[in-house]
C-alpha atoms as a PDB file:
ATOM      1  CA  UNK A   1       0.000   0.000   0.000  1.00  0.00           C
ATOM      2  CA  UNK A   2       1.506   3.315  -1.139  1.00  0.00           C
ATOM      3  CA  UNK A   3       1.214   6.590   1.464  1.00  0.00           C
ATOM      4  CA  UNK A   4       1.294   9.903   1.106  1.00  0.00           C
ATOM      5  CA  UNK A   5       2.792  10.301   4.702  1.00  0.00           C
ATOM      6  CA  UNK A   6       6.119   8.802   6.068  1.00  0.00           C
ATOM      7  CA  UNK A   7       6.286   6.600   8.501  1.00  0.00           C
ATOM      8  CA  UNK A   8       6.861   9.408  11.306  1.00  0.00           C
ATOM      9  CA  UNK A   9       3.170  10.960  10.127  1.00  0.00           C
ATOM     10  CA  UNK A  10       4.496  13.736   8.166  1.00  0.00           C
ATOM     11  CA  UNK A  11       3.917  14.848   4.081  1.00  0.00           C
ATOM     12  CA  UNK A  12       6.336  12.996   1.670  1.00  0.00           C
ATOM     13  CA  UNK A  13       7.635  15.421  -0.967  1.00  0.00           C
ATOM     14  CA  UNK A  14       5.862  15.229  -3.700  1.00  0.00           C
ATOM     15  CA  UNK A  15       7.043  15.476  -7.091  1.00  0.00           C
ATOM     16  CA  UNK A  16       4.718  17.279 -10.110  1.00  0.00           C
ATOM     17  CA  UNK A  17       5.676  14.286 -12.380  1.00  0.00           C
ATOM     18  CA  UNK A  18       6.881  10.690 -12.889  1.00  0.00           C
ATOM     19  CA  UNK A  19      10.324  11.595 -14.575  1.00  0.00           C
ATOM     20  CA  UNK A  20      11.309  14.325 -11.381  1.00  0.00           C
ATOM     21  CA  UNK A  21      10.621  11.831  -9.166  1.00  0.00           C
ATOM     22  CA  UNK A  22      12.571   8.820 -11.009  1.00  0.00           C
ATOM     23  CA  UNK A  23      15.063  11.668 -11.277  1.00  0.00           C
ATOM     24  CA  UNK A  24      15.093  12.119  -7.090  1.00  0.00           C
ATOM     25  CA  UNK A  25      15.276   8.618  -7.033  1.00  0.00           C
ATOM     26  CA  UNK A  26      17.972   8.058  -9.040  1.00  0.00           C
ATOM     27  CA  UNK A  27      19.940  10.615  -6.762  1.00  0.00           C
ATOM     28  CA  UNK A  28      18.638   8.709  -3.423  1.00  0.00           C
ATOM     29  CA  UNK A  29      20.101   5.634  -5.235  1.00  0.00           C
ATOM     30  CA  UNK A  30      23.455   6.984  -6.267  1.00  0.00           C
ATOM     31  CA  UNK A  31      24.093   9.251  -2.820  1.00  0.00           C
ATOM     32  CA  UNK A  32      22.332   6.563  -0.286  1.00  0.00           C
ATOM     33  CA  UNK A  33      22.284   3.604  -2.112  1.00  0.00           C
ATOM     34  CA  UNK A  34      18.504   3.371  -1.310  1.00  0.00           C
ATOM     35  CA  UNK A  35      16.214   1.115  -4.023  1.00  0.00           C
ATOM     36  CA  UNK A  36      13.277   3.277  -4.189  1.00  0.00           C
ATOM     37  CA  UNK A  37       9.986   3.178  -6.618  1.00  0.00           C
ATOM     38  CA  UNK A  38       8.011   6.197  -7.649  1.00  0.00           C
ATOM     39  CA  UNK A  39       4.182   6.100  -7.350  1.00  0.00           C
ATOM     40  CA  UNK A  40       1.328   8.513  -7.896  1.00  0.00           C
ATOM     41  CA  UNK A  41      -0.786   9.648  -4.737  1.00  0.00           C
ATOM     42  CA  UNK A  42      -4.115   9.204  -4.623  1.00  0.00           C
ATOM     43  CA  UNK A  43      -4.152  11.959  -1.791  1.00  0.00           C
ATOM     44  CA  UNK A  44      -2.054  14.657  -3.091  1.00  0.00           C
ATOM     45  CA  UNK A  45      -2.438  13.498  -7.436  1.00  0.00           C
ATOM     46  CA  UNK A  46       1.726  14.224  -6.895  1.00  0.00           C
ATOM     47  CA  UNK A  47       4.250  11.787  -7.285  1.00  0.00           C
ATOM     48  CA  UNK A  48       6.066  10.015  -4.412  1.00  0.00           C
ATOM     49  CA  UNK A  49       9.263   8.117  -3.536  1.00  0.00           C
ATOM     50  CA  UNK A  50       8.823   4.649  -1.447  1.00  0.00           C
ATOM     51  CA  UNK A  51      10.965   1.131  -0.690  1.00  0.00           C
ATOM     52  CA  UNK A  52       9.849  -1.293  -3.152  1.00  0.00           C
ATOM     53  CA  UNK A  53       6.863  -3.315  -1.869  1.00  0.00           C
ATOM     54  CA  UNK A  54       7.485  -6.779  -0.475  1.00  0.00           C
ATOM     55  CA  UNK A  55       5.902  -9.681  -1.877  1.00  0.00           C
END
């Protein structure tokens, strides 16, 4: 299940489209070496970073 919140309750930062937040991804990846997807919110209609879901 995607959020728009983060697990300590606040706002993720949302991203106006897909390829800025693949973009911010890409950074988290290369900086932090965090594996993160991109999703659109169904609160917010922005775009948001999350881990990948586990199946």
């Amino acid at each position: 299940m995607t959020s728009h919140f983060t697990k300590e309750g606040t706002p993720k930062k949302g991203y106006r489209t897909e390829a800025k937040a693949k973009q911010a991804a890409q950074v988290s990846w290369v900086i932090n070496g965090a594996e993160l997807q991109t999703y659109r919110c169904d609160f917010c209609h922005l775009w948001h970073m999350g881990k990948p879901f586990s199946r």
